[in-house]
C-alpha atoms as a PDB file:
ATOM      1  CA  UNK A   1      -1.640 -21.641  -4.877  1.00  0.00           C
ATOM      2  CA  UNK A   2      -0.518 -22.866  -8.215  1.00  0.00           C
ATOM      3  CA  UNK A   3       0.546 -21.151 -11.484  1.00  0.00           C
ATOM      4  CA  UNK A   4      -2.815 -20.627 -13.314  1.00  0.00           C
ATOM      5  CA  UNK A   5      -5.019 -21.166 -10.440  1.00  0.00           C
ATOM      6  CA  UNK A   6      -7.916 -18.358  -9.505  1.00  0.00           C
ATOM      7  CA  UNK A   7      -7.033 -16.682  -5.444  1.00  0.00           C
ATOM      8  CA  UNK A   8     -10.443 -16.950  -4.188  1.00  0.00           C
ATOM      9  CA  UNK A   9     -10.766 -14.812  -0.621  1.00  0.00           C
ATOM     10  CA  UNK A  10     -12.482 -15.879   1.953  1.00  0.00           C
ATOM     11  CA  UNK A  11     -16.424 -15.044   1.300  1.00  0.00           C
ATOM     12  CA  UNK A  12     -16.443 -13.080   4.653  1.00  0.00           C
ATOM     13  CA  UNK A  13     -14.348 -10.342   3.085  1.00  0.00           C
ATOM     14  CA  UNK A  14     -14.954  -7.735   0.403  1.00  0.00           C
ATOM     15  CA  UNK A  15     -12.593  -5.694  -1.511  1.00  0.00           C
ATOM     16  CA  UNK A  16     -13.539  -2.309  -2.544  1.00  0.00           C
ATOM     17  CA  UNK A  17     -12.193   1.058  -3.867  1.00  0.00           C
ATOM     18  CA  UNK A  18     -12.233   3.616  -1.499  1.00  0.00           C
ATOM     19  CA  UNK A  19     -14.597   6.664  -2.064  1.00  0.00           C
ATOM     20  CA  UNK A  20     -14.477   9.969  -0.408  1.00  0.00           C
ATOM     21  CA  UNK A  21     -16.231   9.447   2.356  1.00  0.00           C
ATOM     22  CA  UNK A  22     -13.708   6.789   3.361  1.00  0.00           C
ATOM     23  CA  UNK A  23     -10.642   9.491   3.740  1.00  0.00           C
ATOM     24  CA  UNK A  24     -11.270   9.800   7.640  1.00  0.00           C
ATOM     25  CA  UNK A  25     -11.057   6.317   7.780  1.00  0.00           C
ATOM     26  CA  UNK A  26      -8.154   6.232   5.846  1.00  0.00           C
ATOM     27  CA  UNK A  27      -6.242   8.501   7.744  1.00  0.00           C
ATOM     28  CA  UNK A  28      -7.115   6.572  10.939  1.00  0.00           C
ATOM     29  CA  UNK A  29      -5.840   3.441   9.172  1.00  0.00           C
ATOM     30  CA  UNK A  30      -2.400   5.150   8.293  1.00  0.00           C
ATOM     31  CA  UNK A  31      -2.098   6.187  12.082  1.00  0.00           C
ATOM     32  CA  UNK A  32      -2.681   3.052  13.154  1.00  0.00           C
ATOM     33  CA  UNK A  33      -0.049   1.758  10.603  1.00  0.00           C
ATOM     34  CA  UNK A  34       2.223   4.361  12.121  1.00  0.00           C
ATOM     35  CA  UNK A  35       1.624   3.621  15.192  1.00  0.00           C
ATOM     36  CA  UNK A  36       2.667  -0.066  14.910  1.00  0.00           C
ATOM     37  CA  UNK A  37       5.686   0.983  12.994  1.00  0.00           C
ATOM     38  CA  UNK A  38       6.727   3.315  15.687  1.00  0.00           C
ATOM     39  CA  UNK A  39       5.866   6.343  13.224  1.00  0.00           C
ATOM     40  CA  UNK A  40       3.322   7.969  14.805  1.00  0.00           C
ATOM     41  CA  UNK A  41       5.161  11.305  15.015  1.00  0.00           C
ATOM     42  CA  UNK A  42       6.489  11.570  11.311  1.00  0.00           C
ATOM     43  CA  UNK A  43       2.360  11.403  10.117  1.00  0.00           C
ATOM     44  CA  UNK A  44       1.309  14.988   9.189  1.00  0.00           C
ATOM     45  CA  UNK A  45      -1.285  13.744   6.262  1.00  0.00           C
ATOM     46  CA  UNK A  46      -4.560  15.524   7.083  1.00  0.00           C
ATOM     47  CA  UNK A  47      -7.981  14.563   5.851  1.00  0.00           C
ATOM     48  CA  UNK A  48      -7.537  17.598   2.951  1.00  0.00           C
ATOM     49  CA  UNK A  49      -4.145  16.438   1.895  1.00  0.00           C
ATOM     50  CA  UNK A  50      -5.269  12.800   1.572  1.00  0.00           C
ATOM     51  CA  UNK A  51      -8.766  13.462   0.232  1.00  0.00           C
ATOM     52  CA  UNK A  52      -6.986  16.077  -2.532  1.00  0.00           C
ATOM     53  CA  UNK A  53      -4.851  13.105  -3.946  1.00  0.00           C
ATOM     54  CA  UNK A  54      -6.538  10.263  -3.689  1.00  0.00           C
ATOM     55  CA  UNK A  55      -9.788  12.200  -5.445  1.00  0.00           C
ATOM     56  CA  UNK A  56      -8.283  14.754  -7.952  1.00  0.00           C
ATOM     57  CA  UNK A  57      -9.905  14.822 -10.943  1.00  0.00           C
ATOM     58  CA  UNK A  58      -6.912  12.707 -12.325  1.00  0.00           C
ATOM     59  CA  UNK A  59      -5.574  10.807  -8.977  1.00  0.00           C
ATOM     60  CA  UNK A  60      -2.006   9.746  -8.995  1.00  0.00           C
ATOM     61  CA  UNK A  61      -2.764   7.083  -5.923  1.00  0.00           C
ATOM     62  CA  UNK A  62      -5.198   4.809  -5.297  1.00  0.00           C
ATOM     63  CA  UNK A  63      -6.373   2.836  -1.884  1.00  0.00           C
ATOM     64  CA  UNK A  64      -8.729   0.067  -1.448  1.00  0.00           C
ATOM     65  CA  UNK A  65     -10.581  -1.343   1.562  1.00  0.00           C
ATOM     66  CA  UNK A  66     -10.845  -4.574   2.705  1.00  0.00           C
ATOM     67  CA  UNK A  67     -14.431  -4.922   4.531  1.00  0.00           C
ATOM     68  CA  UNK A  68     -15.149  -8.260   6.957  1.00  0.00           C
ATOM     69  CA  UNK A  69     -18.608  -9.479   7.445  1.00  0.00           C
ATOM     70  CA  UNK A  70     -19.885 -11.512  10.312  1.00  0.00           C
ATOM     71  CA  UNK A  71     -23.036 -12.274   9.305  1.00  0.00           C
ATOM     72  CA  UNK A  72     -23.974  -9.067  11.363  1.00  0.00           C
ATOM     73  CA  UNK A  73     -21.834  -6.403  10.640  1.00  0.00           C
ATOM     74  CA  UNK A  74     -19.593  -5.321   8.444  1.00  0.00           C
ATOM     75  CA  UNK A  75     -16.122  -3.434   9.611  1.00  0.00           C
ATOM     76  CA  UNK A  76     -13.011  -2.055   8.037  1.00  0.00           C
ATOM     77  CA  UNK A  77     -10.161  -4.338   8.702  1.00  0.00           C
ATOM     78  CA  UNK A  78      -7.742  -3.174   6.281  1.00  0.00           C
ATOM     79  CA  UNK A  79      -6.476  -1.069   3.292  1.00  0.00           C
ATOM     80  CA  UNK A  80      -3.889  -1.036   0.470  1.00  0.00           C
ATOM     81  CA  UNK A  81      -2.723   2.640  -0.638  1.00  0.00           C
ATOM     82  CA  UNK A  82      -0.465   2.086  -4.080  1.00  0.00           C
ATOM     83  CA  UNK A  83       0.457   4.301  -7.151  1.00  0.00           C
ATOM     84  CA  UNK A  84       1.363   3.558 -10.740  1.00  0.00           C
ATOM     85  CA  UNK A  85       5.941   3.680 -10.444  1.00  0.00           C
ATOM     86  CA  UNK A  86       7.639   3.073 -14.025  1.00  0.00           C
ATOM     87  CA  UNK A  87      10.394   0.684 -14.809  1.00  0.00           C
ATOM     88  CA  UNK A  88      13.388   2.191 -17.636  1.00  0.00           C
ATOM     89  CA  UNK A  89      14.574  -1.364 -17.766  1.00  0.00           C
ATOM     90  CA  UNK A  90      11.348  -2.866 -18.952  1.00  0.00           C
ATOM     91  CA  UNK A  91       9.577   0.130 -20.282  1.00  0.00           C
ATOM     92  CA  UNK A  92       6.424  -0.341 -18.444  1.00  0.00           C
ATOM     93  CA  UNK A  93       4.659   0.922 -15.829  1.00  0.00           C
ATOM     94  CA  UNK A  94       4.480  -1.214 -12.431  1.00  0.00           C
ATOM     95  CA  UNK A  95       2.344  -0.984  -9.228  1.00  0.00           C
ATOM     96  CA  UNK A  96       4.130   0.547  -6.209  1.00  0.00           C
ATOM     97  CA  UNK A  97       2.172  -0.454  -2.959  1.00  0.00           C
ATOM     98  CA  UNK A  98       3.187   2.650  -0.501  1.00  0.00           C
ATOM     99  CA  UNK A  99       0.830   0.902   2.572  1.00  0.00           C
ATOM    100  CA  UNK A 100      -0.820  -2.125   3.353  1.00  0.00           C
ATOM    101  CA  UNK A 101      -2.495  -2.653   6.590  1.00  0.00           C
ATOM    102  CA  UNK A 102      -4.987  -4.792   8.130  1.00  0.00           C
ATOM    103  CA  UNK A 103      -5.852  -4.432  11.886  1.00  0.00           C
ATOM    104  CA  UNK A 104      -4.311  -6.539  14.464  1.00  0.00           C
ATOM    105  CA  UNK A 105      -7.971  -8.300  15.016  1.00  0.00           C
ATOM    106  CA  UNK A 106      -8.299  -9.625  11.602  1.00  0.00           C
ATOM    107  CA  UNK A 107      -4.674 -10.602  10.653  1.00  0.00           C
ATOM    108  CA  UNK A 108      -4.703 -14.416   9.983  1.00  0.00           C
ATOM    109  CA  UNK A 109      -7.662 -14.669   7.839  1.00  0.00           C
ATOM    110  CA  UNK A 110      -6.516 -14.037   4.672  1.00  0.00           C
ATOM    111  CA  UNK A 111      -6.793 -10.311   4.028  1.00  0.00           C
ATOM    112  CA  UNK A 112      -3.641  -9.130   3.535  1.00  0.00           C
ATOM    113  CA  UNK A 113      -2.763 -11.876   0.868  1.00  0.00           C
ATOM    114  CA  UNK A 114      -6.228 -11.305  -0.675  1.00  0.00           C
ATOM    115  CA  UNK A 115      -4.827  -7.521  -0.975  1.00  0.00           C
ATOM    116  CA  UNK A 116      -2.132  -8.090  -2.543  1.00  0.00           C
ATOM    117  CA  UNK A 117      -3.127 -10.370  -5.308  1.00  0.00           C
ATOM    118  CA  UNK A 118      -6.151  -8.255  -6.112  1.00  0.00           C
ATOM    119  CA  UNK A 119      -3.310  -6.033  -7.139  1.00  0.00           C
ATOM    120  CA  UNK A 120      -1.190  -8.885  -8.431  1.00  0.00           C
ATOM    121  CA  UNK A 121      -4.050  -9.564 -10.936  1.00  0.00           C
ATOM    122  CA  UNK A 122      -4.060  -5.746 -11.831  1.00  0.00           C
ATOM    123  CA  UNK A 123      -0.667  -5.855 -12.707  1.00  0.00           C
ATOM    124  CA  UNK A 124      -1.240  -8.924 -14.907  1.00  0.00           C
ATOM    125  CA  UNK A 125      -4.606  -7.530 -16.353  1.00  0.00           C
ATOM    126  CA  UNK A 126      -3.243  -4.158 -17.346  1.00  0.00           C
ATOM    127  CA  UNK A 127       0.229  -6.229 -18.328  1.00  0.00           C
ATOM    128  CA  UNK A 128       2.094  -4.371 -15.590  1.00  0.00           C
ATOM    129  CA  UNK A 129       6.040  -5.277 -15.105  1.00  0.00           C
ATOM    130  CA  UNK A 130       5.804  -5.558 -11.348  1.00  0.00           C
ATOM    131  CA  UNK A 131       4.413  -5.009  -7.917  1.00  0.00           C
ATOM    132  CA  UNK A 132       6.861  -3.905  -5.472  1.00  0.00           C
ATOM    133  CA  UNK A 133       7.029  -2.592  -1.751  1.00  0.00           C
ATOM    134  CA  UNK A 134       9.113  -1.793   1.067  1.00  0.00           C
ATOM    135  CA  UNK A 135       9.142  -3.717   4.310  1.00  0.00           C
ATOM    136  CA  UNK A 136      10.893  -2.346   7.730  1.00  0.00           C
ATOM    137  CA  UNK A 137      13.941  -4.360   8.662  1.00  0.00           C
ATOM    138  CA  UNK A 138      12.670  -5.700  11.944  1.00  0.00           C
ATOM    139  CA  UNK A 139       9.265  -6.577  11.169  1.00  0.00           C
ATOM    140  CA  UNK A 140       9.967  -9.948  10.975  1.00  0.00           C
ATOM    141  CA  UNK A 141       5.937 -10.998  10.860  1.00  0.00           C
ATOM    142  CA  UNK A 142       5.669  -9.331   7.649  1.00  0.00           C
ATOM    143  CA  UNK A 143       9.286 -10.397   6.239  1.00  0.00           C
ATOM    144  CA  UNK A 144       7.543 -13.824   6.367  1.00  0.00           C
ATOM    145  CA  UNK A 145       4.411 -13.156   4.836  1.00  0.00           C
ATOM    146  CA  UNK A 146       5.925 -11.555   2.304  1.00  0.00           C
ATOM    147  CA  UNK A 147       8.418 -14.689   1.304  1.00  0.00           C
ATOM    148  CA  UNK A 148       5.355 -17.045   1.543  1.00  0.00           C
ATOM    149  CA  UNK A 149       4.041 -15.645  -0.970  1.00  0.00           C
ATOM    150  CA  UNK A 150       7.215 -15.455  -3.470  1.00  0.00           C
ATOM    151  CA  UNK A 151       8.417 -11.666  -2.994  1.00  0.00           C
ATOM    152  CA  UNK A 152      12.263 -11.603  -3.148  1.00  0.00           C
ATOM    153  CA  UNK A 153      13.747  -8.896  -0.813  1.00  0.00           C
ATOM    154  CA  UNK A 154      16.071  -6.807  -2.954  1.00  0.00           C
ATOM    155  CA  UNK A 155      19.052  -6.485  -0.919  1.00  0.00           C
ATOM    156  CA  UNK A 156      21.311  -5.008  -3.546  1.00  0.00           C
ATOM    157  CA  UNK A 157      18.816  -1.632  -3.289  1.00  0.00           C
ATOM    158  CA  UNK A 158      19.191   0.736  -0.531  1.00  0.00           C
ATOM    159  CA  UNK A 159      16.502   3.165  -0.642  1.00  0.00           C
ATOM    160  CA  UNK A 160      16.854   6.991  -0.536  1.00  0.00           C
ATOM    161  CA  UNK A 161      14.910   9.805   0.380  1.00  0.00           C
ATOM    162  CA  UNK A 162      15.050  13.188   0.599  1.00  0.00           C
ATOM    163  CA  UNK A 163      12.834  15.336   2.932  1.00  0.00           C
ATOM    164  CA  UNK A 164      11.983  18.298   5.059  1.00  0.00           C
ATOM    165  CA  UNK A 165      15.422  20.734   5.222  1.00  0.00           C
ATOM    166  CA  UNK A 166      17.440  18.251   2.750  1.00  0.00           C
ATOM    167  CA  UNK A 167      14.455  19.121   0.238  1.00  0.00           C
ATOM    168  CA  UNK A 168      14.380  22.608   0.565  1.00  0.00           C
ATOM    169  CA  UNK A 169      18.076  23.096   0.365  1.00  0.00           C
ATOM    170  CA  UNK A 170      18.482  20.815  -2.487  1.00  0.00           C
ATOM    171  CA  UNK A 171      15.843  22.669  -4.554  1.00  0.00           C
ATOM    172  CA  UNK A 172      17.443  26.032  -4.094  1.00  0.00           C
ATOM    173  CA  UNK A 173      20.597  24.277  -5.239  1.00  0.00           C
ATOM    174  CA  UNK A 174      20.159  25.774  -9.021  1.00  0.00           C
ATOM    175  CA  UNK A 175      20.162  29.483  -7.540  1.00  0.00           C
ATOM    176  CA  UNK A 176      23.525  28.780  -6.401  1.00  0.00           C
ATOM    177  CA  UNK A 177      25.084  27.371  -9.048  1.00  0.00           C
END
C-alpha cells in the first residue's frame, strides 16, 4: 500500500467493537492465543475480570472483533485487545496493542493486517504518536508479518515485568524502609 492510499479489507470481513456479550468469546479467544503461545497455564482472566475492564463505566482497554462472512454465516475469526500507553518523549498518548489474534482457519486473508491499520488510522485520527506491540522471539510467522508491514523490532528495549511474589514483595518495600 502506498503513502496516502485508503486500506480497504476484504468485503467478507467486518470490524467491530466488542460489546458485553462478547466477553465469553473473548476469553476463549485469549486461550486460544495462549494456547498457541504455549501460555495456556499463566491465563487466570475470568469472564468477571475481563468483562469489569473492558466495560467500566470509564474502560482503560478496548478489544475489537473481526467477523468473516461466507455468504452464509458469519463467525469470529479474530480480535485486537489494546489500551491507550503515553510517550514522555513526544508528549502524547500512543496505542499499545496487548493481543492480536485471528484463528488458525482464517489467517491469510487479510484480517490481521486489516486489524492493525484500523488501529493505525486511530492513531492518525486522534493524532496518536505510535502503535506499538510485543512479539515472542520464536514466532517467526508473525516476526514476518509484522516487517511486511513496516514495524521495526526495537532491539535496544528489553522488556520488564514484575508479577505474582516479585509484586507483592516490592509493594511492601516502603514498610521496610
Amino acid at each position: 500500500m502506498r503513502p496516502g492510499e485508503q486500506y480497504t479489507p476484504p468485503t467478507m470481513l467486518t470490524l467491530r467493537c466488542a460489546e458485553a456479550a462478547d466477553v465469553p468469546l473473548i476469553l476463549a479467544l485469549i486461550r486460544e492465543l495462549a494456547d498457541y503461545e504455549k501460555l495456556l497455564h499463566a491465563v487466570d482472566a475470568t469472564e468477571d475480570t475481563l468483562g469489569a475492564a473492558l466495560f467500566a463505566e470509564s474502560p482503560r482497554v478496548f478489544c475489537d472483533i473481526a467477523e468473516w462472512h461466507d455468504g452464509t454465516t458469519c463467525r469470529v475469526a479474530g480480535f485486537a485487545l489494546w489500551f491507550y500507553n503515553f510517550s514522555t518523549f513526544r508528549g502524547r498518548h500512543g496505542i499499545y496493542l496487548e493481543d492480536l489474534y485471528v484463528r488458525p482457519e482464517y489467517r491469510g486473508r487479510g484480517i490481521g493486517k486489516a486489524l492493525l491499520v484500523q488501529l493505525a488510522e486511530r492513531c492518525v485520527r486522534e493524532g496518536l504518536t505510535r502503535l506499538e506491540w510485543s512479539v515472542l522471539d520464536w514466532n517467526e510467522p508473525a516476526l514476518r508479518f509484522y516487517e511486511s508491514l513496516g514495524a521495526l523490532g526495537l532491539r535496544e528495549w528489553i522488556p520488564h515485568r514484575v508479577t505474582g511474589e516479585a509484586l507483592q514483595t516490592l509493594a511492601l518495600e516502603h514498610r521496610r524502609a
